[in-house]
C-alpha atoms as a PDB file:
ATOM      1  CA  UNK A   1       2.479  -1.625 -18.058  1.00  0.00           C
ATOM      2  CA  UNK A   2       4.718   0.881 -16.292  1.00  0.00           C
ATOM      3  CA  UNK A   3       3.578   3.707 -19.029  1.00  0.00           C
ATOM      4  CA  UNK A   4      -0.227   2.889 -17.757  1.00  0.00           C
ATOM      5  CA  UNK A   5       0.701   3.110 -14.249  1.00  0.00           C
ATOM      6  CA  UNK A   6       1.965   6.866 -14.868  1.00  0.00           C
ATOM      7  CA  UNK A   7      -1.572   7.824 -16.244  1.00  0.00           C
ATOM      8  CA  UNK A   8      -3.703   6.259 -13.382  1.00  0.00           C
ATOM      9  CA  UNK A   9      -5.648   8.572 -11.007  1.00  0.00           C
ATOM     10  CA  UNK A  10      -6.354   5.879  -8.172  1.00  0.00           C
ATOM     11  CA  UNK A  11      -4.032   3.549  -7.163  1.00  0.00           C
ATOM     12  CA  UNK A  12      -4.490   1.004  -4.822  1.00  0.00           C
ATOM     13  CA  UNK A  13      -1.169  -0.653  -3.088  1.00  0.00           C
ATOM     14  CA  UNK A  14      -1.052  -4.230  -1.160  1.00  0.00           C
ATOM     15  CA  UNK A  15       1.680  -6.871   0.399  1.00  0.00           C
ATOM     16  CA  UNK A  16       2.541  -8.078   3.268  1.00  0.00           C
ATOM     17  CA  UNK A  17       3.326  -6.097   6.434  1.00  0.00           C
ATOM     18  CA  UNK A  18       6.969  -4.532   5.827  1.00  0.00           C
ATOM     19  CA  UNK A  19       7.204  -4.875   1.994  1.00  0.00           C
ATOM     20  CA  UNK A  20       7.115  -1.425   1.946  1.00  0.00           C
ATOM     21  CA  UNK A  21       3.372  -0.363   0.838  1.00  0.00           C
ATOM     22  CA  UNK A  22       3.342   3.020   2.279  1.00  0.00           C
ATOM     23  CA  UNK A  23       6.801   3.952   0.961  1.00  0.00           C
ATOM     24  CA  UNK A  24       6.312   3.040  -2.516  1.00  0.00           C
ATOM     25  CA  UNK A  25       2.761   5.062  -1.784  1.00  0.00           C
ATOM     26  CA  UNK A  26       4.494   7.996  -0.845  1.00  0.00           C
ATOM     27  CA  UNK A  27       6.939   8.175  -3.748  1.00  0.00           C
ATOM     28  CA  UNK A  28       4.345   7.493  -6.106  1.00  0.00           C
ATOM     29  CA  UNK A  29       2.048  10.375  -4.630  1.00  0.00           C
ATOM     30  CA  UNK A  30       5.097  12.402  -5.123  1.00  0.00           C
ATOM     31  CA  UNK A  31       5.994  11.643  -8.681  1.00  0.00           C
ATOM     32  CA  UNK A  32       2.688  11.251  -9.970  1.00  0.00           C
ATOM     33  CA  UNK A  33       1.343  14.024  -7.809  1.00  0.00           C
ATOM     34  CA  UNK A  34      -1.934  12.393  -6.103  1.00  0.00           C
ATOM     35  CA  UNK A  35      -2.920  12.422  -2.587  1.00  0.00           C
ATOM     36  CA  UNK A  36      -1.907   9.201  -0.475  1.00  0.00           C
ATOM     37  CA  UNK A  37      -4.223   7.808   1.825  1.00  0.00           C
ATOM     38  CA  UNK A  38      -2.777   4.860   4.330  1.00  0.00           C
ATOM     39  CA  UNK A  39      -5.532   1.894   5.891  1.00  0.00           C
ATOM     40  CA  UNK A  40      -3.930   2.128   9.079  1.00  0.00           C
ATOM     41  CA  UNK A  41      -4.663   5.671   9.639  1.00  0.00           C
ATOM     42  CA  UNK A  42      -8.546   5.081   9.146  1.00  0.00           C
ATOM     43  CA  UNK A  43      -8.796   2.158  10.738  1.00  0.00           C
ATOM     44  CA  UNK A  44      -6.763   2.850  14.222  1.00  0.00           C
ATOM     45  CA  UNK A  45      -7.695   6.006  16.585  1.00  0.00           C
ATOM     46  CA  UNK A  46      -5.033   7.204  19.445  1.00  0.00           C
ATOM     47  CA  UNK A  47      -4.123   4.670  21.455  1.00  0.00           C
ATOM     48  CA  UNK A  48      -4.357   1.645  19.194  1.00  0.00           C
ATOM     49  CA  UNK A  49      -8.298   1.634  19.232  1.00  0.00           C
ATOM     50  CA  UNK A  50      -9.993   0.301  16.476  1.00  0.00           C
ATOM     51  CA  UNK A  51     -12.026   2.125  14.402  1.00  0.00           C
ATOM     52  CA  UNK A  52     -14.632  -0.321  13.405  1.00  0.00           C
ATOM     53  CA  UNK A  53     -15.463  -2.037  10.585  1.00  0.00           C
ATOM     54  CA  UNK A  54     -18.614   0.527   9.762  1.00  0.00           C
ATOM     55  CA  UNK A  55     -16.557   3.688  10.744  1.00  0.00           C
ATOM     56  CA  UNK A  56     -13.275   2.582   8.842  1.00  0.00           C
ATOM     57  CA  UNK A  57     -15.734   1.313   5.517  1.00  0.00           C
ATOM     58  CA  UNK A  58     -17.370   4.779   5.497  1.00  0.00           C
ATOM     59  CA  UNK A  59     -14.150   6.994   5.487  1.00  0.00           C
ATOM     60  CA  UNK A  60     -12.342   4.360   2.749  1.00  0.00           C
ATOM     61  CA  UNK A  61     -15.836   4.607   0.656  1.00  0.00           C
ATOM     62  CA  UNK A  62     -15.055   8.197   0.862  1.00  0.00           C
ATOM     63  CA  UNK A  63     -11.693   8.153  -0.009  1.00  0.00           C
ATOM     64  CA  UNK A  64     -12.406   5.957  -3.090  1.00  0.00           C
ATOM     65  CA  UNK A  65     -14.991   7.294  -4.264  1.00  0.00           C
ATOM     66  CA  UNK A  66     -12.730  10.820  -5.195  1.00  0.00           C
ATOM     67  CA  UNK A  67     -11.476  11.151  -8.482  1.00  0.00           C
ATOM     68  CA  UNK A  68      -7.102  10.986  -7.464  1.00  0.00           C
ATOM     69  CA  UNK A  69      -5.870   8.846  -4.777  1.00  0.00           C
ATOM     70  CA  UNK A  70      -3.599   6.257  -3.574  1.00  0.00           C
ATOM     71  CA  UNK A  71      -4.520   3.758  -0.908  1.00  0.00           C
ATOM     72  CA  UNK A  72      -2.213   1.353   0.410  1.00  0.00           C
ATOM     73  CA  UNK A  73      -2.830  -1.330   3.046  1.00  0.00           C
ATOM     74  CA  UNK A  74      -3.615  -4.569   3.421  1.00  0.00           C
ATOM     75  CA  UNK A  75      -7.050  -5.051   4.815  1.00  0.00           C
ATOM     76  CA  UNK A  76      -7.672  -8.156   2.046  1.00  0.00           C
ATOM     77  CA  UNK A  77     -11.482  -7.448   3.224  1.00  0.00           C
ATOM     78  CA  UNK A  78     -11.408  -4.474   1.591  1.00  0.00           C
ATOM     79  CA  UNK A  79      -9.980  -4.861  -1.710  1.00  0.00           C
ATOM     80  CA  UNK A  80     -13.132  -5.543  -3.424  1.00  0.00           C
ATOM     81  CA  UNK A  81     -14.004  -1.673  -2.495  1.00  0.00           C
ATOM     82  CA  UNK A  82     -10.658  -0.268  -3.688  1.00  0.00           C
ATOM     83  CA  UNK A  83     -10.347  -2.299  -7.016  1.00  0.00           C
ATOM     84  CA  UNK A  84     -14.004  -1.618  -7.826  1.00  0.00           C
ATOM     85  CA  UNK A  85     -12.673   2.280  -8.332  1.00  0.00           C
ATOM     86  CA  UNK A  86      -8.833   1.923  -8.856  1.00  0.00           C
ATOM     87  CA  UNK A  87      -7.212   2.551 -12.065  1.00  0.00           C
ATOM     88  CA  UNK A  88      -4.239   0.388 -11.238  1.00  0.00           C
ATOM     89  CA  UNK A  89      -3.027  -2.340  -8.745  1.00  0.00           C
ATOM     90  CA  UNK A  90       0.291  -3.030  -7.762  1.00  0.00           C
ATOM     91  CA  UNK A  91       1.319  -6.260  -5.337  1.00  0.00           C
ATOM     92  CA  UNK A  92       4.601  -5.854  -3.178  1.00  0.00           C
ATOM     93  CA  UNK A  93       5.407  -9.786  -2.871  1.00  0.00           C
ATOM     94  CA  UNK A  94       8.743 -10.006  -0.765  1.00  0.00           C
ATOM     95  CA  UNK A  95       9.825 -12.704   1.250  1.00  0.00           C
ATOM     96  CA  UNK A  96       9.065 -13.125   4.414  1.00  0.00           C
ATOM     97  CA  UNK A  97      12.385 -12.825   5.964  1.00  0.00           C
ATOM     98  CA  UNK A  98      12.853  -9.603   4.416  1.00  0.00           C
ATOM     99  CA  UNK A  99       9.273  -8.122   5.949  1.00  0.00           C
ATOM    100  CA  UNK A 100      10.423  -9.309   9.035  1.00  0.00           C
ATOM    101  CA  UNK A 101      13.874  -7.805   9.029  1.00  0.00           C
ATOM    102  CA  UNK A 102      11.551  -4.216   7.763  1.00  0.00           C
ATOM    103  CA  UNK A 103       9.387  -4.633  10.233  1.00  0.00           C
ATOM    104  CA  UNK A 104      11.630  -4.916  13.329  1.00  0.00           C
ATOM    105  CA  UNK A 105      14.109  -2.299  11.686  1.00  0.00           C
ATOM    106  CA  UNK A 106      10.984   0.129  11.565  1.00  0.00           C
ATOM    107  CA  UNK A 107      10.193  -0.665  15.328  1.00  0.00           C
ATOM    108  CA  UNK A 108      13.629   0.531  15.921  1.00  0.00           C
ATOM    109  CA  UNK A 109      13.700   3.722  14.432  1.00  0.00           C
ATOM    110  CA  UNK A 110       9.739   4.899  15.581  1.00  0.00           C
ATOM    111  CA  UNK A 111      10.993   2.967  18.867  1.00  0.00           C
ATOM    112  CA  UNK A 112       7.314   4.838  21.200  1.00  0.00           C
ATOM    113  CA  UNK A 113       6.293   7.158  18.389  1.00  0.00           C
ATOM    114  CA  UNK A 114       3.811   6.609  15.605  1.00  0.00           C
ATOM    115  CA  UNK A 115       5.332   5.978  12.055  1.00  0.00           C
ATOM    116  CA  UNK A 116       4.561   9.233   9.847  1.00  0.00           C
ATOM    117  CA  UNK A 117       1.880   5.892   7.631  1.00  0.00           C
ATOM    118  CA  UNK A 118       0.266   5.660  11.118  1.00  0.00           C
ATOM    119  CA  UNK A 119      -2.591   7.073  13.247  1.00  0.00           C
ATOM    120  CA  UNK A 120      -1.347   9.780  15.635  1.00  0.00           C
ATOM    121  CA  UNK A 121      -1.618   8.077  19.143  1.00  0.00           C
ATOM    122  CA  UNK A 122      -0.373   5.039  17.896  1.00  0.00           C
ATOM    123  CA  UNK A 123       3.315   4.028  18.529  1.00  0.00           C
ATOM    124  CA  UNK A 124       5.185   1.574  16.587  1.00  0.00           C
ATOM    125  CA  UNK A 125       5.016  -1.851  18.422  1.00  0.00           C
ATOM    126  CA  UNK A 126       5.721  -5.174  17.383  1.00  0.00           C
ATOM    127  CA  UNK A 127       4.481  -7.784  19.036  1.00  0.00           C
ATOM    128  CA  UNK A 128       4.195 -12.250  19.030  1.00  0.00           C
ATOM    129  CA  UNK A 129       0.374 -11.339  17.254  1.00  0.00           C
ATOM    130  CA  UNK A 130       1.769  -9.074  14.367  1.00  0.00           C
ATOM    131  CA  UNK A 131       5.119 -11.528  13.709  1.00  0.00           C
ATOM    132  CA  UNK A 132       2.201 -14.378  13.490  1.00  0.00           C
ATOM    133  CA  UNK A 133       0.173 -12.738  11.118  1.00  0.00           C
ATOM    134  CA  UNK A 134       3.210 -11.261   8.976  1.00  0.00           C
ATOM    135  CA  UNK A 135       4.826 -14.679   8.976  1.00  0.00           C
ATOM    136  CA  UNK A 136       1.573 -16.746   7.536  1.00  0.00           C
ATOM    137  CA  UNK A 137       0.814 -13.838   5.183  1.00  0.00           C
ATOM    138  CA  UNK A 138       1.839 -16.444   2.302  1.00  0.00           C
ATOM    139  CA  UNK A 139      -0.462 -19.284   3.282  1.00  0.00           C
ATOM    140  CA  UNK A 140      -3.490 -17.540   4.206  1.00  0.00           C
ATOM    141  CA  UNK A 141      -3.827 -14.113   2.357  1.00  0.00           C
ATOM    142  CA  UNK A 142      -1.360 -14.098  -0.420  1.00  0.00           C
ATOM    143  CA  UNK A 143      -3.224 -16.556  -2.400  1.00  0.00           C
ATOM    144  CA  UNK A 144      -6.383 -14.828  -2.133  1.00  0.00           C
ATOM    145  CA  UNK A 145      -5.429 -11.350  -2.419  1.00  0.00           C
ATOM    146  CA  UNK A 146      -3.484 -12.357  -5.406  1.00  0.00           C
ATOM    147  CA  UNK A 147      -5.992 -14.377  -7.368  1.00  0.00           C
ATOM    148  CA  UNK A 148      -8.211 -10.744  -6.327  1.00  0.00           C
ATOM    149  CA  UNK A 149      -5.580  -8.660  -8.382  1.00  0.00           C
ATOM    150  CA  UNK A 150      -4.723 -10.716 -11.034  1.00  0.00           C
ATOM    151  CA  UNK A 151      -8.836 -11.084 -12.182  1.00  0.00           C
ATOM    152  CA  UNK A 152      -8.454  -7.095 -11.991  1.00  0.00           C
ATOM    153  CA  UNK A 153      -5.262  -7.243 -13.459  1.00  0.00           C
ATOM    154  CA  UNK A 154      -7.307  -8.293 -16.682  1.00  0.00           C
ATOM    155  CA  UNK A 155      -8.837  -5.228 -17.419  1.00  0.00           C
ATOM    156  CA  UNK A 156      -6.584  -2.878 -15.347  1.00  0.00           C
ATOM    157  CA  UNK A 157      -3.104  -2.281 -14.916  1.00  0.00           C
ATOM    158  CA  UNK A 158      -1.546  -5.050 -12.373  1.00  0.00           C
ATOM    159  CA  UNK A 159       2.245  -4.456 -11.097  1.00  0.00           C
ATOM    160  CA  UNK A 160       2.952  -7.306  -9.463  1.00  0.00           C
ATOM    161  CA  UNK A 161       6.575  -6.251  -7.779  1.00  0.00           C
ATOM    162  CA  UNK A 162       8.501  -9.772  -6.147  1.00  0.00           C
ATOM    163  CA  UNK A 163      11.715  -7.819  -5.796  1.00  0.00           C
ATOM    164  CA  UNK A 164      12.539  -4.784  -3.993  1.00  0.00           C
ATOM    165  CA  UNK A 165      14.847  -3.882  -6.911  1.00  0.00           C
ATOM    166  CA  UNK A 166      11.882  -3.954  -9.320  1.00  0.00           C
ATOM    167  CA  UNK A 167      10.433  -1.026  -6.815  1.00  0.00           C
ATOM    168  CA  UNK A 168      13.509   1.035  -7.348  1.00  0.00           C
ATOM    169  CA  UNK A 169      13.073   0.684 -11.434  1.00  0.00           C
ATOM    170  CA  UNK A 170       9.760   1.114 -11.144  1.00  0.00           C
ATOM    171  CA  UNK A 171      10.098   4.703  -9.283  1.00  0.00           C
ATOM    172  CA  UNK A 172      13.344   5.546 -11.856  1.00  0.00           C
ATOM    173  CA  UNK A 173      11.151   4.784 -14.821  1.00  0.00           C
ATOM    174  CA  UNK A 174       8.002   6.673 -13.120  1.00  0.00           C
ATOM    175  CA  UNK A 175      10.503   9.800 -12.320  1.00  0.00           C
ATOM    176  CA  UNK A 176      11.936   9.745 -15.911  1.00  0.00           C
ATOM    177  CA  UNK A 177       8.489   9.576 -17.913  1.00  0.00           C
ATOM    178  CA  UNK A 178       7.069  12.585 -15.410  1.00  0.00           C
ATOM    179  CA  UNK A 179      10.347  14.900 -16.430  1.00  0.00           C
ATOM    180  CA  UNK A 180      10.075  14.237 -19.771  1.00  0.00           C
ATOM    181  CA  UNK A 181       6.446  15.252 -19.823  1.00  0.00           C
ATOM    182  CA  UNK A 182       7.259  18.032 -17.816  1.00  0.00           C
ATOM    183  CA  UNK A 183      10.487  19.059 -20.228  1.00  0.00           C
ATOM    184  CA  UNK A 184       8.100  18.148 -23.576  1.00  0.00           C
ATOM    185  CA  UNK A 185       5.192  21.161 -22.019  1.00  0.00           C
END
């Protein structure tokens, strides 16, 4: 599955807030040399205003409909649009706790700045509305969003990642099979 994932062009990333989407996006933009493209940056303007569903629809259609990208973000609306062009899926399922523990370690270090998987204008903030929605991710989008990947997961490439360990082999495996293309040319 891993080898697949090295020869996909568009990659689309979901989990829960904190799991680490837009890290994992980054790395793999890096390794497999593809441009990363983060939800939150086309759906919020400075200032924590919302794009709109018709604005923030038009930009992703754009992004998707290029030939290389990765998009990561939840936005469970949306994932018909991405998987309808991706090559590959993968699924960051962490517990909870550990989101939560992300989440408020990430407000700490962007403590009144934007995040660099952020709009510009838009300062990391945590507040009783995000914890909510972060905490019943499980109940009421897991299920759907996973039932979403695993029907595309049966004619695509599907990572589906419950450890943050699995991450770190997944990257170190990624990494090795790029060198040794790169040593083999």
């Amino acid at each position: 599955m891993f080898v697949e994932l090295a020869n996909a062009r568009r990659i689309a990333i979901v989990g829960p807030p904190g799991s680490g989407k837009s890290t994992l996006a980054i790395e793999l933009g890096r390794i497999l040399e593809l441009p990363v493209w983060h939800l939150d940056t086309l759906w919020w303007r400075p200032g924590w205003v919302e794009a709109g569903e018709a604005v923030f629809d038009a930009e992703l259609a754009a992004v998707v409909a290029t030939d290389d990208w990765i998009v990561d973000g939840n936005y469970s609306r949306t994932i018909p649009m991405r998987v309808a062009r991706a090559e590959a899926a993968i699924m960051l399922d962490f517990p909870r706790t550990l989101c939560l523990y992300r989440v408020l370690k990430r407000r700490l270090m962007y403590a009144w700045r934007p995040r660099p998987d952020m709009a510009p204008g838009c300062p990391e903030k945590v507040d009783r509305e995000f914890i909510r929605w972060l905490w019943d991710y499980p109940t009421r989008s897991r299920p759907r969003v996973l039932q979403m990947l695993r029907s595309f997961g049966e004619a695509h490439p599907f990572v589906h990642l419950d450890r943050p360990h699995d991450v770190r082999v997944l990257l170190a495996l990624l990494l090795d099979q790029r060198d040794s293309r790169v040593a083999q040319a």
